[in-house]
N, C-alpha and C. Protein backbone atom coordinates (compact mmCIF):
# COMPACT_ATOMS: atom_id res chain seq x y z
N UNK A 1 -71.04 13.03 55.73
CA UNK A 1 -70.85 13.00 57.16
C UNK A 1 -69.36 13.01 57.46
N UNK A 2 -68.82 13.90 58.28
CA UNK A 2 -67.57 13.84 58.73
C UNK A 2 -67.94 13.53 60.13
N UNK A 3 -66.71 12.13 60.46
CA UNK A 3 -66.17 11.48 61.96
C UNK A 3 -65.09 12.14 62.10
N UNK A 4 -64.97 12.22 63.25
CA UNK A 4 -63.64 12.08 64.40
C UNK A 4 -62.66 11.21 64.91
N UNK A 5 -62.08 10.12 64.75
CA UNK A 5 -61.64 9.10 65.28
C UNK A 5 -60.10 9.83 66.35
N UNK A 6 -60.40 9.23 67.55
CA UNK A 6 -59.60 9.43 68.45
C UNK A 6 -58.83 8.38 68.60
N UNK A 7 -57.46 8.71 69.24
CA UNK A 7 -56.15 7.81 69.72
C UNK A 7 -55.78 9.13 70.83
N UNK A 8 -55.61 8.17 72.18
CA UNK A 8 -55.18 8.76 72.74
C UNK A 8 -53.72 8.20 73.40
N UNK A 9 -53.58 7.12 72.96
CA UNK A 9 -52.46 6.32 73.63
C UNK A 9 -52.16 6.24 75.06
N UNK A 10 -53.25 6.49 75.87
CA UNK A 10 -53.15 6.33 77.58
C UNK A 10 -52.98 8.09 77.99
N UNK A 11 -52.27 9.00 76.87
CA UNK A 11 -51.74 9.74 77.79
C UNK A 11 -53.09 10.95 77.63
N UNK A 12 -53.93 10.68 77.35
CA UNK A 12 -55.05 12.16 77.52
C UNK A 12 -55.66 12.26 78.49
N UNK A 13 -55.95 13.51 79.35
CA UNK A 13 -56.50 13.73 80.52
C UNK A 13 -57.88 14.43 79.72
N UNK A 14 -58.98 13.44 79.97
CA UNK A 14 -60.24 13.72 79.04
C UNK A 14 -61.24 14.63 80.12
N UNK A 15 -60.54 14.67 81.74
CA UNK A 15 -61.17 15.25 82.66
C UNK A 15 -60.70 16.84 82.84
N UNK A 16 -59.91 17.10 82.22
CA UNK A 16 -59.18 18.30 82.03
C UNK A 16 -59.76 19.17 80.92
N UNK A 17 -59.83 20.64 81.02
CA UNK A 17 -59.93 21.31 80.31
C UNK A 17 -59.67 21.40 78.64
N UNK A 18 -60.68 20.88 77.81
CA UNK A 18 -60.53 20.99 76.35
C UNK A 18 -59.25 22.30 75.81
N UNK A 19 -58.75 21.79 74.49
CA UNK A 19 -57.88 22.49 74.07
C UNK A 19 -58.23 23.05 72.81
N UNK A 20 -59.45 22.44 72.09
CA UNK A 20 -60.13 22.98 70.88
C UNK A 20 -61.33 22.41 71.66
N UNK A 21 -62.26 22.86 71.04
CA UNK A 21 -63.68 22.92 71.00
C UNK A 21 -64.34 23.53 70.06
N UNK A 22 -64.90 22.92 69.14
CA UNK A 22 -66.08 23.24 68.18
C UNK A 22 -67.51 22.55 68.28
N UNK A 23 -67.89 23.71 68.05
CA UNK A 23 -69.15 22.87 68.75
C UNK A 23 -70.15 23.79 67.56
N UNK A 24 -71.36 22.55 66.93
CA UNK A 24 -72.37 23.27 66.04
C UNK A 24 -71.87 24.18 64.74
N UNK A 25 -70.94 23.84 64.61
CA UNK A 25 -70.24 24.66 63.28
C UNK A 25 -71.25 24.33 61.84
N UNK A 26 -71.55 25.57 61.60
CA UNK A 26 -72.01 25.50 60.42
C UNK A 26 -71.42 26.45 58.91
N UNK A 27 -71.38 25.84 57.99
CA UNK A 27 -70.50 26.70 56.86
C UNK A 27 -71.54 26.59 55.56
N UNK A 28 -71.46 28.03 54.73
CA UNK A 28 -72.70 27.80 53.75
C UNK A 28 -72.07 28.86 53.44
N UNK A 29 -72.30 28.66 51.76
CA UNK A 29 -71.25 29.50 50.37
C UNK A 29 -72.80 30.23 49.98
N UNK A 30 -72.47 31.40 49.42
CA UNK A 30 -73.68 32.05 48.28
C UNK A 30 -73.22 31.89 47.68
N UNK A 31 -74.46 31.38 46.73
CA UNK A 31 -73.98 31.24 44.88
C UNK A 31 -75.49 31.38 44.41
N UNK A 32 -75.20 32.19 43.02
CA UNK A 32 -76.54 32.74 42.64
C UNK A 32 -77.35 31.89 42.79
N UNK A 33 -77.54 31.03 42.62
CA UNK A 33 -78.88 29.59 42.92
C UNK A 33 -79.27 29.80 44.49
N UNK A 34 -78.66 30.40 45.29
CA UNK A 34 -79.05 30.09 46.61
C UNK A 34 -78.27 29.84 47.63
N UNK A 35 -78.08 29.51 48.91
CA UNK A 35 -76.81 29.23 49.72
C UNK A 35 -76.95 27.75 49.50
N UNK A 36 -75.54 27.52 49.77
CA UNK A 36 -75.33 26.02 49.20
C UNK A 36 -74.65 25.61 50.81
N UNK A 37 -74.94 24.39 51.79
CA UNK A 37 -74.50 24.46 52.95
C UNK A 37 -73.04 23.07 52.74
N UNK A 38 -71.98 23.09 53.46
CA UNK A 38 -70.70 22.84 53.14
C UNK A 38 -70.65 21.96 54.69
N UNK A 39 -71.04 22.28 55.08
CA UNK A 39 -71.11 22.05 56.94
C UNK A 39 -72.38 22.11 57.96
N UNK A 40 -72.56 21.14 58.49
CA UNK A 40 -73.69 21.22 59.13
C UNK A 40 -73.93 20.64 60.72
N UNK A 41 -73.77 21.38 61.62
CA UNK A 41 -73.98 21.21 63.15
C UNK A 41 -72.74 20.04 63.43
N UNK A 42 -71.00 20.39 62.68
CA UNK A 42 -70.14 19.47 63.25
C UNK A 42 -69.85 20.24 64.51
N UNK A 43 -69.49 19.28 65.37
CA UNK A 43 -68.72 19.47 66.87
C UNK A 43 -67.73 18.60 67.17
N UNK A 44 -66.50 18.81 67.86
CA UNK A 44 -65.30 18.29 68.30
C UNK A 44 -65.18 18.64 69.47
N UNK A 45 -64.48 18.50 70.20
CA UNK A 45 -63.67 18.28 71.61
C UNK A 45 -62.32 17.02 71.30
N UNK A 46 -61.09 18.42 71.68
CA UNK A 46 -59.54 17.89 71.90
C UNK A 46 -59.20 18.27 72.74
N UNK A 47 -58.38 16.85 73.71
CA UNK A 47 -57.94 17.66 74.95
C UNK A 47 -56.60 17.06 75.05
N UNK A 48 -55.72 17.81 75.84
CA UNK A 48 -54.36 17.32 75.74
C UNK A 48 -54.01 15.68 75.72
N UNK A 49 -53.20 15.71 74.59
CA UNK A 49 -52.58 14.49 74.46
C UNK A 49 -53.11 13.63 73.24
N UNK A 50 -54.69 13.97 73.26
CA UNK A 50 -55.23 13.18 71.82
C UNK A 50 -54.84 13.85 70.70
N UNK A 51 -55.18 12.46 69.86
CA UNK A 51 -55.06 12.73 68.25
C UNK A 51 -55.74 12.34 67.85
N UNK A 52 -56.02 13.31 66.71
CA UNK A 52 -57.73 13.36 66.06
C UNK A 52 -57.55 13.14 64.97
N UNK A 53 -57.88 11.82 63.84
CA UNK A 53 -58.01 12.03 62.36
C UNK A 53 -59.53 12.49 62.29
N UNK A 54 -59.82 13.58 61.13
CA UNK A 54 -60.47 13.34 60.54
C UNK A 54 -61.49 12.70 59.25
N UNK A 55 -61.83 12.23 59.33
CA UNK A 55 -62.56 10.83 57.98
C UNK A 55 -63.93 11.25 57.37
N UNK A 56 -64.00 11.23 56.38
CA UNK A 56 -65.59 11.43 55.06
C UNK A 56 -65.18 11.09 54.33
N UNK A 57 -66.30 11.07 53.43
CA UNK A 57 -66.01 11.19 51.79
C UNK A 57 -65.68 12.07 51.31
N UNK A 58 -65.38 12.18 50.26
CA UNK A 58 -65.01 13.53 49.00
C UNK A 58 -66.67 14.36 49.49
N UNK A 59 -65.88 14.95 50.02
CA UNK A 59 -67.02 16.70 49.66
C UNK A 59 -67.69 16.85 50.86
N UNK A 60 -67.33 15.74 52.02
CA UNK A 60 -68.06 15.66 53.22
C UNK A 60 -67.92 17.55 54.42
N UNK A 61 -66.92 17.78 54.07
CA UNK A 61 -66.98 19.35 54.74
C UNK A 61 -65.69 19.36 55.60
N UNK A 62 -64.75 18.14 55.66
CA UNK A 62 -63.46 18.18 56.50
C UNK A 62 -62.93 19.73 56.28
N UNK A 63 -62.25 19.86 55.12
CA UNK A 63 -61.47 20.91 54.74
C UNK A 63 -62.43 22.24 55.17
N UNK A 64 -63.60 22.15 54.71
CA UNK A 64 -64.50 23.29 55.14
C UNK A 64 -64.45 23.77 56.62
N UNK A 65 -64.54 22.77 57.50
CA UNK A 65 -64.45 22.85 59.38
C UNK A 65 -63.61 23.46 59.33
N UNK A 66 -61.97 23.33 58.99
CA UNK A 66 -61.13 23.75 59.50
C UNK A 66 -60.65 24.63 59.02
N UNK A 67 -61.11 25.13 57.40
CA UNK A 67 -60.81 26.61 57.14
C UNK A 67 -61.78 27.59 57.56
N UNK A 68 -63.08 27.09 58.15
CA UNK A 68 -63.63 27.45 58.69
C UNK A 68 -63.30 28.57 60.55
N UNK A 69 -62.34 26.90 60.80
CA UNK A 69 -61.78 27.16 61.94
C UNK A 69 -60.97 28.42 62.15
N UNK A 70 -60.06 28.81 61.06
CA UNK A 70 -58.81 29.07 61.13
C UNK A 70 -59.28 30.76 60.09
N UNK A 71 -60.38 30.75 59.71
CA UNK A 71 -60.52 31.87 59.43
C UNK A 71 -60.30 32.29 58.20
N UNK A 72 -60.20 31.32 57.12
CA UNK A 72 -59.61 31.10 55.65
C UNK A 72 -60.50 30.85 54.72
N UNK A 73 -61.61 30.98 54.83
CA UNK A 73 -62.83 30.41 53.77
C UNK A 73 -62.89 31.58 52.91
N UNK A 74 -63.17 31.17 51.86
CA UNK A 74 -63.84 32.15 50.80
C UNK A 74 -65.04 33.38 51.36
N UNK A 75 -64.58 34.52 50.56
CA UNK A 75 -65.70 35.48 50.86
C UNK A 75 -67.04 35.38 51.11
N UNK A 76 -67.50 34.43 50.17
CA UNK A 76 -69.25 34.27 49.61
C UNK A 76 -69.57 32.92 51.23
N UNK A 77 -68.66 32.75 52.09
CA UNK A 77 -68.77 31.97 52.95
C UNK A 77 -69.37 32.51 54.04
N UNK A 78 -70.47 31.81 54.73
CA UNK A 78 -70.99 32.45 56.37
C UNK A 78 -70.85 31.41 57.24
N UNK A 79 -70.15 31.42 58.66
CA UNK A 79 -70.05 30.33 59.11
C UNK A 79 -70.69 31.09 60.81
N UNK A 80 -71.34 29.81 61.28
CA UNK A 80 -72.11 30.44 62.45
C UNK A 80 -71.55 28.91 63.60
N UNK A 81 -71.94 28.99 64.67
CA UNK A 81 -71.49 28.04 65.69
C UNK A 81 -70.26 28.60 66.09
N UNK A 82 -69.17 27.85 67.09
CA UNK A 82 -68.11 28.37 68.27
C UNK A 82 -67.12 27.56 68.17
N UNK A 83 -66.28 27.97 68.07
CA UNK A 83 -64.98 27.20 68.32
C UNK A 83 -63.62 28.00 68.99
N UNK A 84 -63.60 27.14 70.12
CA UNK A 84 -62.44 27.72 70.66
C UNK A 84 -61.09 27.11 71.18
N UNK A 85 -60.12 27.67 71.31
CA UNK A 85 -59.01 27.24 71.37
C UNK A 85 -58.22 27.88 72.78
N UNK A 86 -58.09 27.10 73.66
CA UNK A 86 -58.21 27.27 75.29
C UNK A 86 -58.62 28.30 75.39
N UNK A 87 -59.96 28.34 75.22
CA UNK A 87 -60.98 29.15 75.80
C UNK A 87 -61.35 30.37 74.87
N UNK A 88 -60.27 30.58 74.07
CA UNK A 88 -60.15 32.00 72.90
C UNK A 88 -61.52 31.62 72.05
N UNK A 89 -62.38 32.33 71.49
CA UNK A 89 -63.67 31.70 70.62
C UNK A 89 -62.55 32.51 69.38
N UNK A 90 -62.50 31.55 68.68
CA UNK A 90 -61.84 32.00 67.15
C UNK A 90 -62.89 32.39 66.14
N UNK A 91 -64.15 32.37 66.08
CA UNK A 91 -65.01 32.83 65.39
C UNK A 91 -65.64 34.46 65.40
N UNK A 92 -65.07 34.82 66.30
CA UNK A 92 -65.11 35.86 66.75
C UNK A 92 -64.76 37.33 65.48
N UNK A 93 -66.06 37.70 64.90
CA UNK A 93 -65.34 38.70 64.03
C UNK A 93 -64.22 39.59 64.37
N UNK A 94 -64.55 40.00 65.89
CA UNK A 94 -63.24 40.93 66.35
C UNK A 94 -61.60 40.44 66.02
N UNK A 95 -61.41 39.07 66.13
CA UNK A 95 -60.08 38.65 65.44
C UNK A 95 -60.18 38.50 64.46
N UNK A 96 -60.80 38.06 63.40
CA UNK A 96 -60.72 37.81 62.12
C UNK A 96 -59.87 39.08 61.77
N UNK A 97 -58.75 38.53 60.79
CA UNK A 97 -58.10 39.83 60.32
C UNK A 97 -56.85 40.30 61.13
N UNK A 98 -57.09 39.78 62.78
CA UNK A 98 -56.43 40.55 63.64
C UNK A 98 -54.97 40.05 63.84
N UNK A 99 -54.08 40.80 64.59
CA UNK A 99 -53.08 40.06 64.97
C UNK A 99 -53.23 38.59 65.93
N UNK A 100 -54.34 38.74 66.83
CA UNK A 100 -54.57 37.35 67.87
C UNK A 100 -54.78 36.70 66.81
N UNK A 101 -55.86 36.53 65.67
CA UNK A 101 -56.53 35.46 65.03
C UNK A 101 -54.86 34.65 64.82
N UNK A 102 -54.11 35.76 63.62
CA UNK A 102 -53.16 35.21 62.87
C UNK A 102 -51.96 34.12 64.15
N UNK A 103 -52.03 34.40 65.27
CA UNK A 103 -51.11 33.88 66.45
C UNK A 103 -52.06 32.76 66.45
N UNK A 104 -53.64 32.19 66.61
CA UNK A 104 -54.58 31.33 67.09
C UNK A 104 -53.89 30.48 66.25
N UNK A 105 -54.36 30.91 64.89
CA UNK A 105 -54.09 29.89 63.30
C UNK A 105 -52.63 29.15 63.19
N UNK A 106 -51.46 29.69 63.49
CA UNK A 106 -50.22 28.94 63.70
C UNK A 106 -50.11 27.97 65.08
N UNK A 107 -51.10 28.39 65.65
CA UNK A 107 -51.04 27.78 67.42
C UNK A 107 -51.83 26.02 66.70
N UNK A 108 -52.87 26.62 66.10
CA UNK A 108 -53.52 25.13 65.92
C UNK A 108 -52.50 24.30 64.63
N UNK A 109 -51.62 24.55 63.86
CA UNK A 109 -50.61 24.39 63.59
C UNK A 109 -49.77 23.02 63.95
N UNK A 110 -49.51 23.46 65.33
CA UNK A 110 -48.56 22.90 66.12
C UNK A 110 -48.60 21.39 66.67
């Protein structure tokens, strides 16, 4: 199971328009045995000003979400669900590859 733990230190406007959003992310590798699933129905919401650790155990799917996110997973990888970044859906095959994706991926970066 991967959590979220938030800090917002007073200054997040939680009534304001999200700045990431993932929502239902799912990630699953082929491997000759079968698909093996890495991720399963995580969702987030960040909105200006918070800070988000993420927390699991070893093998819980952290690293998976967010290479997920960012468009970096291994080939044998299928990832289905939405995530967007003010409003951009980064899952979007049309960026993958593209010049926007590669601008999204340094944006979440920051």
């Amino acid at each position: 199971m991967v959590c979220a733990m938030r800090s917002t230190r007073g200054t997040a406007d939680v009534s304001a328009a999200a700045i990431l959003e993932i929502e239902h992310l799912n990630v699953q590798f082929a491997t000759p045995d079968g698909a093996l699933p890495a991720v399963n129905e995580f969702s987030l919401t960040v909105h200006a000003g918070e800070c988000i650790g993420i927390v699991g155990e070893s093998g819980a799917g952290k690293s998976q979400s967010f290479l997920a996110v960012m468009g970096l997973l291994a080939s044998n990888a299928t990832v289905s669900g939405s995530a967007r970044l003010e409003g951009l859906e980064l899952l979007s095959a049309a960026l993958r590859g593209s010049r926007a994706w590669s601008c999204c991926s340094v944006r979440l970066k920051s």
